[in-house]
Protein backbone atom coordinates (compact mmCIF):
# COMPACT_ATOMS: atom_id res chain seq x y z
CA UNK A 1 0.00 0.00 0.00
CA UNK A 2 1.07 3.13 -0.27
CA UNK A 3 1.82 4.86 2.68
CA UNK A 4 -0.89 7.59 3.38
CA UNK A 5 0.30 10.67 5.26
CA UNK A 6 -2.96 10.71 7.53
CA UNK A 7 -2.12 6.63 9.01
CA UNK A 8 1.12 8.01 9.96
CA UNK A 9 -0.13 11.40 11.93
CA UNK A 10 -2.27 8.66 13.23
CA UNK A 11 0.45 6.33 14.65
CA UNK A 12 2.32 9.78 16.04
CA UNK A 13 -0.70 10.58 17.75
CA UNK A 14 -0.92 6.72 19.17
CA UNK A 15 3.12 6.83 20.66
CA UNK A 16 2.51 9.93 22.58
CA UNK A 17 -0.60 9.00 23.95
CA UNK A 18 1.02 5.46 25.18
CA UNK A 19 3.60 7.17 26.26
CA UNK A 20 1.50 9.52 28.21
CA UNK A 21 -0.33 7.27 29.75
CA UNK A 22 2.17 4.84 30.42
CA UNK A 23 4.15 6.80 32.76
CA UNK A 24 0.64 7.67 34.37
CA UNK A 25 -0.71 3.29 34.71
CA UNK A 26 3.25 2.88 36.46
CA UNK A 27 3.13 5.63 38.77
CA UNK A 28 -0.86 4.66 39.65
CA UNK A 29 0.14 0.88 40.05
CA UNK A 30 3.85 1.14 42.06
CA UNK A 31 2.53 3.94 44.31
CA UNK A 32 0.70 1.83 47.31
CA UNK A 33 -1.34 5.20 48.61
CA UNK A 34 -2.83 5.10 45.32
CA UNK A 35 -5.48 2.86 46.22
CA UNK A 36 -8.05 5.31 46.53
CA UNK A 37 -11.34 4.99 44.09
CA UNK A 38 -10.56 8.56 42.42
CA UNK A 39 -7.02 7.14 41.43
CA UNK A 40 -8.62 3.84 40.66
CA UNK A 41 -10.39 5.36 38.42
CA UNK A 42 -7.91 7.65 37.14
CA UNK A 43 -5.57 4.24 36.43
CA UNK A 44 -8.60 2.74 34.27
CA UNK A 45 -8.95 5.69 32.20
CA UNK A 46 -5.15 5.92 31.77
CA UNK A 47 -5.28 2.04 30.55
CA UNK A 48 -8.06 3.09 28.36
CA UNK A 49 -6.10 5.48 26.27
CA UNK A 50 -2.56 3.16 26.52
CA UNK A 51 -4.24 0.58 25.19
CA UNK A 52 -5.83 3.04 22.30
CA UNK A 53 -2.00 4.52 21.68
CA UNK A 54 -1.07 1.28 21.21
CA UNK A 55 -4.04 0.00 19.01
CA UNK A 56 -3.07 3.24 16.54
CA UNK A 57 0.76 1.90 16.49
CA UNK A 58 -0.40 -1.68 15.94
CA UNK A 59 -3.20 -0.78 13.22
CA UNK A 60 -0.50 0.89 11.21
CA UNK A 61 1.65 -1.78 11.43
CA UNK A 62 -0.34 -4.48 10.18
CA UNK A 63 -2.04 -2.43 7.59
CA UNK A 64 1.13 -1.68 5.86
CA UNK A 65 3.33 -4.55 7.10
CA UNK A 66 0.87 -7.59 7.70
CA UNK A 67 -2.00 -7.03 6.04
CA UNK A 68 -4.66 -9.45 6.71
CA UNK A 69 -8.19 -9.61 7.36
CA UNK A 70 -7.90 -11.69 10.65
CA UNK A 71 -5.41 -9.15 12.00
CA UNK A 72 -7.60 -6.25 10.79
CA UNK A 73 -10.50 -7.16 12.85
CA UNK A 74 -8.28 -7.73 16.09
CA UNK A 75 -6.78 -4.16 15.85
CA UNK A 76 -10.01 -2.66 15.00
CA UNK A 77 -11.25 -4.70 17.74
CA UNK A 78 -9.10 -3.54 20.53
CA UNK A 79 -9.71 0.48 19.21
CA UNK A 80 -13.34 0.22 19.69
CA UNK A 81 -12.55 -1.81 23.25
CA UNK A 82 -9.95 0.95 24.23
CA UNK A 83 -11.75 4.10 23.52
CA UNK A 84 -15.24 3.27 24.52
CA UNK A 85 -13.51 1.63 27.99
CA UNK A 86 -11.94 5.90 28.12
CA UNK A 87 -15.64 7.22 27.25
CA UNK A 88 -17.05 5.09 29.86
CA UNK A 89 -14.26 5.68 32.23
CA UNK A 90 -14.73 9.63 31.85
CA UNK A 91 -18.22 9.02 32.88
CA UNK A 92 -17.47 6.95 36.03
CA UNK A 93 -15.12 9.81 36.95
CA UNK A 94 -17.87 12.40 36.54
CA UNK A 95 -20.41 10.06 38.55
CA UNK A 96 -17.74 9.46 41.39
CA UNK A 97 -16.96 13.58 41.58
CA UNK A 98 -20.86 13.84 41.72
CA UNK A 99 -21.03 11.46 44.26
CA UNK A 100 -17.71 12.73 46.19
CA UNK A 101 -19.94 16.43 46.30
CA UNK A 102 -23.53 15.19 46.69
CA UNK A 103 -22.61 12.62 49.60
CA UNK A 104 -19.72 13.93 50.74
CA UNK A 105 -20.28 12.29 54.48
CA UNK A 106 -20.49 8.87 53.32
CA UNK A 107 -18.08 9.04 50.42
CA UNK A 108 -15.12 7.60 52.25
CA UNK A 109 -16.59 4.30 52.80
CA UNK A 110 -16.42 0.93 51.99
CA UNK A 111 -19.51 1.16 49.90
CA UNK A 112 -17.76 3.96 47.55
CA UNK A 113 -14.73 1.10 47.32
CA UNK A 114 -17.45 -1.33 46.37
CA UNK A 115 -18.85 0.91 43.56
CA UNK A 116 -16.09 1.69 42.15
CA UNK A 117 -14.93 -1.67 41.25
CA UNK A 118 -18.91 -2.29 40.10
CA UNK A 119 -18.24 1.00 37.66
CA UNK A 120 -15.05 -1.02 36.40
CA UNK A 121 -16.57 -3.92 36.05
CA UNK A 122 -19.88 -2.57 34.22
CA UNK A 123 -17.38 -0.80 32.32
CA UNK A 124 -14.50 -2.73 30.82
CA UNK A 125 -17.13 -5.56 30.36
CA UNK A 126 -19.48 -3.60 28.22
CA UNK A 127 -16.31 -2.50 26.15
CA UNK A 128 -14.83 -5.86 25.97
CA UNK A 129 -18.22 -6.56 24.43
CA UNK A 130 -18.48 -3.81 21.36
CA UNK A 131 -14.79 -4.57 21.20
CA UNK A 132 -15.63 -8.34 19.92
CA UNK A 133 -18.30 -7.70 17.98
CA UNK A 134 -16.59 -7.39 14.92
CA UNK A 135 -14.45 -10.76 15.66
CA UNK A 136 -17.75 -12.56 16.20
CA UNK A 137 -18.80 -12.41 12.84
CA UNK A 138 -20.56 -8.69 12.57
CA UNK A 139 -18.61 -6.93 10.19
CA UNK A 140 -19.05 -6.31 6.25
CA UNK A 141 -16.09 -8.11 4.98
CA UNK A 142 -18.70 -10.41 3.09
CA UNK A 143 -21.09 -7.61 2.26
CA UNK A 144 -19.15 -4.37 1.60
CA UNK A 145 -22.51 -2.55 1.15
CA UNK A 146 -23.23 -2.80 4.98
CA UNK A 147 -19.91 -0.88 5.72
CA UNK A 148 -19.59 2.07 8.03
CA UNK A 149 -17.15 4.75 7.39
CA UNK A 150 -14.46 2.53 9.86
CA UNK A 151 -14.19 -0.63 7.85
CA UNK A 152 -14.74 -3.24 8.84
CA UNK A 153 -17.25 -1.99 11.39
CA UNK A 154 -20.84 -2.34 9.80
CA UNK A 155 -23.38 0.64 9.55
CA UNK A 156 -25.47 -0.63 12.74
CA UNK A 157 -21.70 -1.41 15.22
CA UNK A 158 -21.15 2.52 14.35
CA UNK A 159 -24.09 3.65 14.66
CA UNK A 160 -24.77 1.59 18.04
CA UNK A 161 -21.72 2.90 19.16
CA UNK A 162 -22.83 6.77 18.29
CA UNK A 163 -26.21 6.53 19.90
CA UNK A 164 -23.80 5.20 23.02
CA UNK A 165 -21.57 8.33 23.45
CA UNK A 166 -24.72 10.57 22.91
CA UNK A 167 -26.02 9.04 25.89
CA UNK A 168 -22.69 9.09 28.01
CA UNK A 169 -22.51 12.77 26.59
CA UNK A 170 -25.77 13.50 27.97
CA UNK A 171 -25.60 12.22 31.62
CA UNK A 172 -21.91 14.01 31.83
CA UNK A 173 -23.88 17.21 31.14
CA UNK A 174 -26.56 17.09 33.46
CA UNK A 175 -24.30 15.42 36.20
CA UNK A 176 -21.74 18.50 35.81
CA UNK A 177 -24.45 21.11 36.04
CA UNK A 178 -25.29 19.53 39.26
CA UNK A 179 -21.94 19.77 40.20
CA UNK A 180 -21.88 23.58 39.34
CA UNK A 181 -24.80 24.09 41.34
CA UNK A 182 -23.44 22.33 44.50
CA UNK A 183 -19.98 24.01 43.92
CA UNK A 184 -21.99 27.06 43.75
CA UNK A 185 -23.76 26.49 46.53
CA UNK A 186 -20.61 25.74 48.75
CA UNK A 187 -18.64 28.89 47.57
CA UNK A 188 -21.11 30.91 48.81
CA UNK A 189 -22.00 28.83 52.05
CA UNK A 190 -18.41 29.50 52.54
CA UNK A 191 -18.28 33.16 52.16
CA UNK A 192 -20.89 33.70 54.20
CA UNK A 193 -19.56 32.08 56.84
CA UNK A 194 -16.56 33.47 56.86
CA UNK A 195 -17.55 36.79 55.93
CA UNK A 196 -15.58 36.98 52.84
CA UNK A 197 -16.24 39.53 50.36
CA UNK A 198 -18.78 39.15 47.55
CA UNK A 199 -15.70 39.46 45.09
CA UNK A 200 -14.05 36.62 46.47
CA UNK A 201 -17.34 34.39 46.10
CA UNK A 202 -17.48 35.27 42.39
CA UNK A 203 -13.80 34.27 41.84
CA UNK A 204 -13.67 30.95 43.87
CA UNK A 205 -17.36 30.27 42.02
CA UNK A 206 -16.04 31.16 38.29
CA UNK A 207 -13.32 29.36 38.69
CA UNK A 208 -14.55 25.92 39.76
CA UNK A 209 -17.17 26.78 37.04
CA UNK A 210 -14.68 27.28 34.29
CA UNK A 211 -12.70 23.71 35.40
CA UNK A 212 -15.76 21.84 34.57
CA UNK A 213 -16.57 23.83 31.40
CA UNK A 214 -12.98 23.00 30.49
CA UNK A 215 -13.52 19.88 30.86
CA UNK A 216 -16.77 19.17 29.43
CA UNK A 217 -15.79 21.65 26.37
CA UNK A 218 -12.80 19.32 25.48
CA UNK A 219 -14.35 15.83 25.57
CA UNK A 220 -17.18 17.38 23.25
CA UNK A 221 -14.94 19.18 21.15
CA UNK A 222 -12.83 16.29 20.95
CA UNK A 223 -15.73 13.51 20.11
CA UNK A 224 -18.74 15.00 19.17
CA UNK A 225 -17.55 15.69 14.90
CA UNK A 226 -16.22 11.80 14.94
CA UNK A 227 -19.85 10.64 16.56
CA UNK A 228 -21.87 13.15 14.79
CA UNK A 229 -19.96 11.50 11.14
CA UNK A 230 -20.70 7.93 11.93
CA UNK A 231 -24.47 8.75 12.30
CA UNK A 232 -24.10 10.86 9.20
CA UNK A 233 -21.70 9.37 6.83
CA UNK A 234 -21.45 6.39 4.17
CA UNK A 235 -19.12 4.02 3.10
CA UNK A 236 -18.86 5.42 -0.25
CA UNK A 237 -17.58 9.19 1.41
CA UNK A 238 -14.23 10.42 0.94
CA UNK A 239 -12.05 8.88 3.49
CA UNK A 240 -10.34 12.06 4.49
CA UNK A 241 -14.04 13.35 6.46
CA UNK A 242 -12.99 10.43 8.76
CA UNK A 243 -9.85 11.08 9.20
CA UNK A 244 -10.58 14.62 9.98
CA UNK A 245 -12.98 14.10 12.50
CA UNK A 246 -11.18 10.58 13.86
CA UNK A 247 -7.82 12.75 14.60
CA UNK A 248 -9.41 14.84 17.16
CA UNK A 249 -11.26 11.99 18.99
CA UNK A 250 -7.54 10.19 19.55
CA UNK A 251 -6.27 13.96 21.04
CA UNK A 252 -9.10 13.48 23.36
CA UNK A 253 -6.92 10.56 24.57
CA UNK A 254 -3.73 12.68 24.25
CA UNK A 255 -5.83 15.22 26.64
CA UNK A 256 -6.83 13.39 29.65
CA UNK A 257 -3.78 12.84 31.11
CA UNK A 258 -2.97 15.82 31.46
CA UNK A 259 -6.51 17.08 32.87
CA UNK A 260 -7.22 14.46 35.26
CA UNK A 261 -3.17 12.84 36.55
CA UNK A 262 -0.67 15.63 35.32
CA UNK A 263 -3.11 18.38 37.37
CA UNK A 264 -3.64 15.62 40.35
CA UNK A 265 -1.16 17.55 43.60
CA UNK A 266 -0.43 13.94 44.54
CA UNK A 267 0.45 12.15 41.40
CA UNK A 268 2.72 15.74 40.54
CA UNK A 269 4.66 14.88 43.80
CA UNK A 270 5.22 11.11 43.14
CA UNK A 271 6.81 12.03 39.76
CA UNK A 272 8.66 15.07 41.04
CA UNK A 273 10.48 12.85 43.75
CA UNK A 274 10.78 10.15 40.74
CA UNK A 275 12.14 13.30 38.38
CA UNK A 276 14.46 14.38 41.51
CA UNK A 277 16.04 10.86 42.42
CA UNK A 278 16.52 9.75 38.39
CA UNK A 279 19.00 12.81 38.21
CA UNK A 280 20.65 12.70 41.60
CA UNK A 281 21.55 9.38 40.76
């Protein structure tokens, strides 16, 4: 084949994000106080997007090295697997920072341990499932009119998978403007009680606010063209409208790291003391 400029942005985009996300799973896994459900969760999402990095280094390879149909639906596969496992895992970490704010007396409980690994479970199972479709037979290798604009997915896998992340998209959205309204609520419980001024109630309040709008804005920004294509688009369309709206979906992956470890106060020390001993050494 010849080699197409957009497969290897593609593969770039995959090695940073394992990298990323790498060095996020080892410092999650070999750091004992990370046993916490926020960091549990933080590790899933992490293994999410390595596993997606390494999905977009391993699809290039076998498409231009190994091509075969077998290997084509177990890289495909593990792409679907990986990035609705970081969808889902986004949305656990929403629900837990709901629940962390809404319950926040009986968060630090066994019962929030006990959720947390039901979230997991619910949610690597669920992926592991869309992830074998294809493997199990439904694909359009035999009927290449049924194919989506990812082949070999079929028109119904994509579209499955669209109506999905529309839903996940939704419940994020309502659960963060209950957020804002409890962080809202807080600020200015807060200020009242300690008599702070009203300008330090609008700055505390705006910026919490703007966290979660950053937040929100980038997964949607990220996701929402790719989604709003499968629902939209044909086999017989130009493959460059996918790869324009697939590239942003895999920064969304390149992202996260960086918004919910890199930020983290804790998981900055652990690889500032890591940073400090690697070059005293």
């Amino acid at each position: 084949l010849a080699l197409n400029p957009w497969d290897v942005v593609l593969c770039i985009s995959g090695t940073i994000i394992s990298c990323e996300n790498a060095i996020v799973v080892v410092v999650i896994f070999y750091t004992p106080a990370f046993r916490a459900p926020m960091f549990l969760l933080i590790g899933s999402l992490a293994t999410a997007d390595l596993l997606a990095g390494l999905g977009l280094i391993l699809h290039f390879a076998f498409v231009y090295f190994i091509p075969s149909e077998a290997v084509s639906l177990l890289t495909v596969g593990l792409l679907v697997t990986s990035f609705t496992a970081s969808v889902s895992s986004l949305l656990t970490i929403t629900i837990d920072r709901y629940l962390s704010l809404y319950n926040a007396l009986t968060y630090y409980s066994e019962r929030t341990v006990t959720r947390t690994y039901i979230m997991l479970i619910l949610t690597w199972g669920a992926s592991i499932c869309y992830g074998l479709l294809p493997i199990m037979g439904w694909n359009c290798l035999k009927e290449p009119s049924t194919c989506s604009i990812v082949k070999p997915l079929t028109k119904n896998h994509l579209i499955i998978l669209s109506v999905s992340f529309f839903m996940v998209f939704a419940v994020m959205l309502q659960l963060y403007v209950q957020i804002c309204k409890i962080v809202c609520r807080h600020a200015q419980q807060i200020a009242v009680q300690r008599h702070f001024l009203a300008s330090s109630h609008y700055v505390t309040t705006r910026k919490g606010i703007t966290t979660l709008a950053i937040i929100l804005g980038t997964f949607a920004s990220c996701w929402l063209p790719f989604a709003v294509y499968c629902l939209l688009g044909d086999y017989s369309y130009p493959a460059l409208y996918t790869y324009i709206t697939l590239l942003p979906a895999t920064y969304n992956s390149m992202i996260n790291p960086v918004i919910y470890a890199f930020r983290n106060q804790e998981i900055q020390k652990v690889l500032w003391t890591v940073c400090c001993g690697c070059f005293s050494s």
